[in-house]
Protein backbone atom coordinates (compact mmCIF):
# COMPACT_ATOMS: atom_id res chain seq x y z
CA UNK A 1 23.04 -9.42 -10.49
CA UNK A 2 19.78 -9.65 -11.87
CA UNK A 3 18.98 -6.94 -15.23
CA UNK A 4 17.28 -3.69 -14.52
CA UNK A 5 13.83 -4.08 -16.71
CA UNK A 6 11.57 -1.19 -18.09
CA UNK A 7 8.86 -0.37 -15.31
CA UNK A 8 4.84 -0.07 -15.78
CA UNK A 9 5.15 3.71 -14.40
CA UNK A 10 2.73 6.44 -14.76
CA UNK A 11 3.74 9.91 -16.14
CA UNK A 12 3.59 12.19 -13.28
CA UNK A 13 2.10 15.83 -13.55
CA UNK A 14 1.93 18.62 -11.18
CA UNK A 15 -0.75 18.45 -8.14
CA UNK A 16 2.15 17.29 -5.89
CA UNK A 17 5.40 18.01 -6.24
CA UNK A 18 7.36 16.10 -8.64
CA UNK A 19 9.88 14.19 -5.89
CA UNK A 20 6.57 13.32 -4.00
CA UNK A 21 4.77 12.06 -6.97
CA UNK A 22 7.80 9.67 -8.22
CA UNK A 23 7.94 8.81 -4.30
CA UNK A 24 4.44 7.24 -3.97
CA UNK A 25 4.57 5.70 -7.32
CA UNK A 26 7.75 3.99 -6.96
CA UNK A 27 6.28 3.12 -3.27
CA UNK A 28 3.39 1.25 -4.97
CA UNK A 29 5.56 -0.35 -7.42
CA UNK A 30 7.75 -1.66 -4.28
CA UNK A 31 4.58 -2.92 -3.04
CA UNK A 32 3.54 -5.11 -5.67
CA UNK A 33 6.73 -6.50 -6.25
CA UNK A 34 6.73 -4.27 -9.54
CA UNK A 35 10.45 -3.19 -8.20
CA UNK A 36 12.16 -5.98 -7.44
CA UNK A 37 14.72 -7.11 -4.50
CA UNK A 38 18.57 -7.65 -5.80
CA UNK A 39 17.91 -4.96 -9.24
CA UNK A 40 19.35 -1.76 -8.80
CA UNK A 41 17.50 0.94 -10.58
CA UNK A 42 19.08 4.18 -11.93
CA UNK A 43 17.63 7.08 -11.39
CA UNK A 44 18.06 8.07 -14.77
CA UNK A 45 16.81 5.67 -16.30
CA UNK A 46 13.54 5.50 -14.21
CA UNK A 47 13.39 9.34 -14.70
CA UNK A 48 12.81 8.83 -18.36
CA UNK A 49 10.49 6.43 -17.83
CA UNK A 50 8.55 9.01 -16.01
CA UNK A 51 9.22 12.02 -18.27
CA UNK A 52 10.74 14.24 -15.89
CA UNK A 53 14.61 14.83 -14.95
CA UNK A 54 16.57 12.61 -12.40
CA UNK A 55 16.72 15.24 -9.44
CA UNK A 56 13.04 14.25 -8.40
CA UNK A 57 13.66 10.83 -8.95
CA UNK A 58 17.05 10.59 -7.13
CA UNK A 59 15.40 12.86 -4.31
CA UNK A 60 12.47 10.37 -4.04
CA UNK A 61 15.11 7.08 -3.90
CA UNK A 62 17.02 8.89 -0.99
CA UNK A 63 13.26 9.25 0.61
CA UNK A 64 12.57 5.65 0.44
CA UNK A 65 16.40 5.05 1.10
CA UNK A 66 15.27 6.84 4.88
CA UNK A 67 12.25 4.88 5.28
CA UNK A 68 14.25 1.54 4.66
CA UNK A 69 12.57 0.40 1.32
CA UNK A 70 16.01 0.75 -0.57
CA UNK A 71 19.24 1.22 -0.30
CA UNK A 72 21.84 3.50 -2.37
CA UNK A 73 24.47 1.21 -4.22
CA UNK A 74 27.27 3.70 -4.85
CA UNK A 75 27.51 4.71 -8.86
CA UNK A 76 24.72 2.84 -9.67
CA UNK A 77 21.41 3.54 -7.93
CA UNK A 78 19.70 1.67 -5.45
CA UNK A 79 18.68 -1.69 -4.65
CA UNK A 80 15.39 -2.66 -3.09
CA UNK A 81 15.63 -4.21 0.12
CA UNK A 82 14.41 -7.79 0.73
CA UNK A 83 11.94 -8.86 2.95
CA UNK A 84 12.27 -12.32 5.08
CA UNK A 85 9.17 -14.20 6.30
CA UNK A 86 9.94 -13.58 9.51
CA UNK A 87 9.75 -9.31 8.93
CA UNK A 88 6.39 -9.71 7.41
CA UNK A 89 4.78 -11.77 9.83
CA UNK A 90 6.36 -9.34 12.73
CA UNK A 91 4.73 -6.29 10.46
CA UNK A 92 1.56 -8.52 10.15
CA UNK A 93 1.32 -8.74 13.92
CA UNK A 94 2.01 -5.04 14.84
CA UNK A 95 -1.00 -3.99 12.43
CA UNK A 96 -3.20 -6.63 13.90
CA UNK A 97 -2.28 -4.93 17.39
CA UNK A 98 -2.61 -1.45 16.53
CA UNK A 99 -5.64 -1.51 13.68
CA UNK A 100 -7.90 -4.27 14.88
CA UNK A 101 -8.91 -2.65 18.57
CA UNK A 102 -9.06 0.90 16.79
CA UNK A 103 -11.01 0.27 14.14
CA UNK A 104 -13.30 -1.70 16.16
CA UNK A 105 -13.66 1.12 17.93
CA UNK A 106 -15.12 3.25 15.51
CA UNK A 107 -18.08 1.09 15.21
CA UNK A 108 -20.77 2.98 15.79
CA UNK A 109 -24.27 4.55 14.31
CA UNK A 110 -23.31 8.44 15.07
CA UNK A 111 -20.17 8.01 12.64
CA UNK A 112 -22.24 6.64 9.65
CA UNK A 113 -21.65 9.86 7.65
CA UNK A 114 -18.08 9.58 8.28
CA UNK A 115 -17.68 5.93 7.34
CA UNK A 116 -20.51 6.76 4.00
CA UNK A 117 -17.54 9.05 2.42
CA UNK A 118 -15.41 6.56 2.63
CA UNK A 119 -17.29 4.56 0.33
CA UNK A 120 -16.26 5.87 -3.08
CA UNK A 121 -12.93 4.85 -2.11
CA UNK A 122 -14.01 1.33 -1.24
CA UNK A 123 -15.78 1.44 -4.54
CA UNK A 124 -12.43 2.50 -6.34
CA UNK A 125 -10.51 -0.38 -4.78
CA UNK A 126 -13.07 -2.96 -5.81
CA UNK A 127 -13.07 -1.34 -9.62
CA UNK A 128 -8.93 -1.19 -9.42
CA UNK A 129 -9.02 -4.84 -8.41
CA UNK A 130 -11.37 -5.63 -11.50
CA UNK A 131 -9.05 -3.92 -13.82
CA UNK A 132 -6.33 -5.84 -11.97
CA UNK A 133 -4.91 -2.22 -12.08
CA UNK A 134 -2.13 -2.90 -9.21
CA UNK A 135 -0.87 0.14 -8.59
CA UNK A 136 -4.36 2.28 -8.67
CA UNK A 137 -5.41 -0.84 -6.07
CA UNK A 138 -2.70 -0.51 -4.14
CA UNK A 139 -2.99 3.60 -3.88
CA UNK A 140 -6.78 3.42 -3.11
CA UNK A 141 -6.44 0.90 -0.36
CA UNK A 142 -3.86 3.22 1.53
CA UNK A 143 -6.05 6.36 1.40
CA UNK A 144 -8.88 4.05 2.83
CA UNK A 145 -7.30 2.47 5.56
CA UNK A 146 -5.37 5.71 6.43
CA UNK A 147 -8.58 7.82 6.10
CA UNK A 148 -10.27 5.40 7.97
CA UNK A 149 -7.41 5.44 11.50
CA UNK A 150 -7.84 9.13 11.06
CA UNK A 151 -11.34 8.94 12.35
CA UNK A 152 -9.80 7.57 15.68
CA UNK A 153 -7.90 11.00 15.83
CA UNK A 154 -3.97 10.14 16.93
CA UNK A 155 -2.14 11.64 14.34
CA UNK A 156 1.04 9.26 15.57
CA UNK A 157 -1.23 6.24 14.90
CA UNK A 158 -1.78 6.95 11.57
CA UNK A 159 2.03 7.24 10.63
CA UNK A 160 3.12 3.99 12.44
CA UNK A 161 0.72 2.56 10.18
CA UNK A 162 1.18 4.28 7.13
CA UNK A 163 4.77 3.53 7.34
CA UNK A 164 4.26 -0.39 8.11
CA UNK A 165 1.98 -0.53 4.70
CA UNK A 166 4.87 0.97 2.90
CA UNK A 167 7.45 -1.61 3.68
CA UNK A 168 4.78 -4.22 2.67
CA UNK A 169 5.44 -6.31 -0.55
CA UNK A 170 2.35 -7.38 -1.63
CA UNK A 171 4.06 -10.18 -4.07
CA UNK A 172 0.95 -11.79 -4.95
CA UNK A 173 -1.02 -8.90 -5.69
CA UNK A 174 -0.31 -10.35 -9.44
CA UNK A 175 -1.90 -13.60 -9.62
CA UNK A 176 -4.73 -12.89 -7.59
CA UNK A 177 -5.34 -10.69 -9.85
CA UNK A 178 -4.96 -13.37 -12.71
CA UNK A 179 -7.69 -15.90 -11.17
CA UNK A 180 -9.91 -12.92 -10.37
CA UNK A 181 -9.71 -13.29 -6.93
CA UNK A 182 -8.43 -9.79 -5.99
CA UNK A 183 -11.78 -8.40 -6.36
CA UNK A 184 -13.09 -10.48 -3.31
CA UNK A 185 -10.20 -9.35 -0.95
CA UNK A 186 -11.07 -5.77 -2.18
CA UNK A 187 -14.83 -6.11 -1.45
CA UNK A 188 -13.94 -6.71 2.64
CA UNK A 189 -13.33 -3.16 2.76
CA UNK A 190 -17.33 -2.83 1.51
CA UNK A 191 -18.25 -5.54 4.41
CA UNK A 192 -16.10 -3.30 6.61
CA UNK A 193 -18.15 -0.37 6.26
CA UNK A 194 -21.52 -2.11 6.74
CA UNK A 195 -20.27 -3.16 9.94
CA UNK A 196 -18.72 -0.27 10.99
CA UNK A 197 -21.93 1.44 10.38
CA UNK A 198 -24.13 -1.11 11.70
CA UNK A 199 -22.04 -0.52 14.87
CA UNK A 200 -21.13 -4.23 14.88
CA UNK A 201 -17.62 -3.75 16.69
CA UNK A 202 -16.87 -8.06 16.65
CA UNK A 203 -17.82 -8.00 13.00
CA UNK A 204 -15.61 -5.21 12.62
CA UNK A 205 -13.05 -6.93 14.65
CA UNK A 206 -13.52 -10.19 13.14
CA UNK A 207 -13.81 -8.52 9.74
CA UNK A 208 -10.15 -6.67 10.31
CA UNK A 209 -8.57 -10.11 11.64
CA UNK A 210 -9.32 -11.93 8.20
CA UNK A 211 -7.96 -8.88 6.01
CA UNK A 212 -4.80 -8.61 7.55
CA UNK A 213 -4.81 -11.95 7.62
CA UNK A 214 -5.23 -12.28 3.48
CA UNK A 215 -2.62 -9.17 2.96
CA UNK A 216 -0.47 -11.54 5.02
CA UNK A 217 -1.47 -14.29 2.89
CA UNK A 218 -0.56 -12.13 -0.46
CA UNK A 219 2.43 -10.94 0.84
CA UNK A 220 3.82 -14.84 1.38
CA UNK A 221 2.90 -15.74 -2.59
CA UNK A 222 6.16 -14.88 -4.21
């Protein structure tokens, strides 16, 4: 069994609760293939790396535990669930069929105020993936493309997709990162907005086609 290893975690403070705040960071750490498949982590000992007490932690495992990211290994922790080709090509096609028509949708002139404040979050993905700051790229790009569904106004929508993003594993988030090339996957959500604006729905379609596309393309390098 492979060795539990000391995490890049961020303290957490107190604008969310503490079992929500260990939740999405351990979420984006699952992501980028941070947390690994086969380790089991203690709660304990990821609690300390956090600098609060295990209840949140262990509260926020059993949360993922629900949603399928991990599962509990009994007296030890829990192990992050594995991911075959096969499941993230299926996730890769369900996105494609829900986000592609509905964000194509949007495209549109009247909206342009509504696609302008998304910019700043654009913005923040493109300076994350300078950085080659994972987990702020990986938490920026969420509220975007989450922000952005909500405009099409079905609630249910939103979650299906919210909850496909979180079983991602974005294993190659790493090296793109490396060469420098994260920055140009991260500047497609710029691209997206211009369109979007411009009220160009087959760029936008075309435009959402070749990003799911590279996700799917990060998720296979590991």
């Amino acid at each position: 069994m492979a060795a539990e290893e000391r995490l890049d975690l961020p303290m957490v403070g107190e604008r969310q609760s503490l079992r929500e705040q260990v939740a999405q960071a351990l979420r984006a750490a699952l992501i980028t293939g941070e947390m690994r498949p086969g380790v089991v982590y203690s709660a304990p000992v990821l609690a300390a790396q956090f600098g609060v007490s295990a209840t949140p932690v262990r509260e926020a495992m059993l949360d993922l535990a629900k949603e399928g990211l991990v599962e509990a290994v009994r007296n030890k922790g829990f192990r992050v669930t594995e991911l075959s080709d096969r499941d993230l090509d299926e996730l890769t096609e369900i996105r494609q069929l829900i986000e592609v028509p509905t964000v194509a949708r949007l495209a549109g002139g009247s909206r342009a105020e509504e696609f302008e404040r998304l910019r700043p979050i654009a913005e923040e993905i493109v300076l994350a993936a300078e950085r080659a700051d994972l987990l702020a790229y990986v938490d920026a790009d969420l509220r975007f493309h989450v922000e952005l569904l909500t405009l099409a106004g079905n609630g249910h929508l939103v979650e299906v997709v919210r909850d496909l993003r979180n079983r991602a594993r974005l294993y190659g988030l790493s090296q793109l990162a490396e060469r420098g090339a994260l920055a140009d996957s991260a500047r497609e959500h710029l691209q997206l907005l211009d369109a979007l604006k411009n009220g160009d729905s087959e760029a936008v379609r075309h435009l959402m086609v070749e990003h799911i596309g590279h996700v799917r393309g990060i998720w296979a390098e590991h």
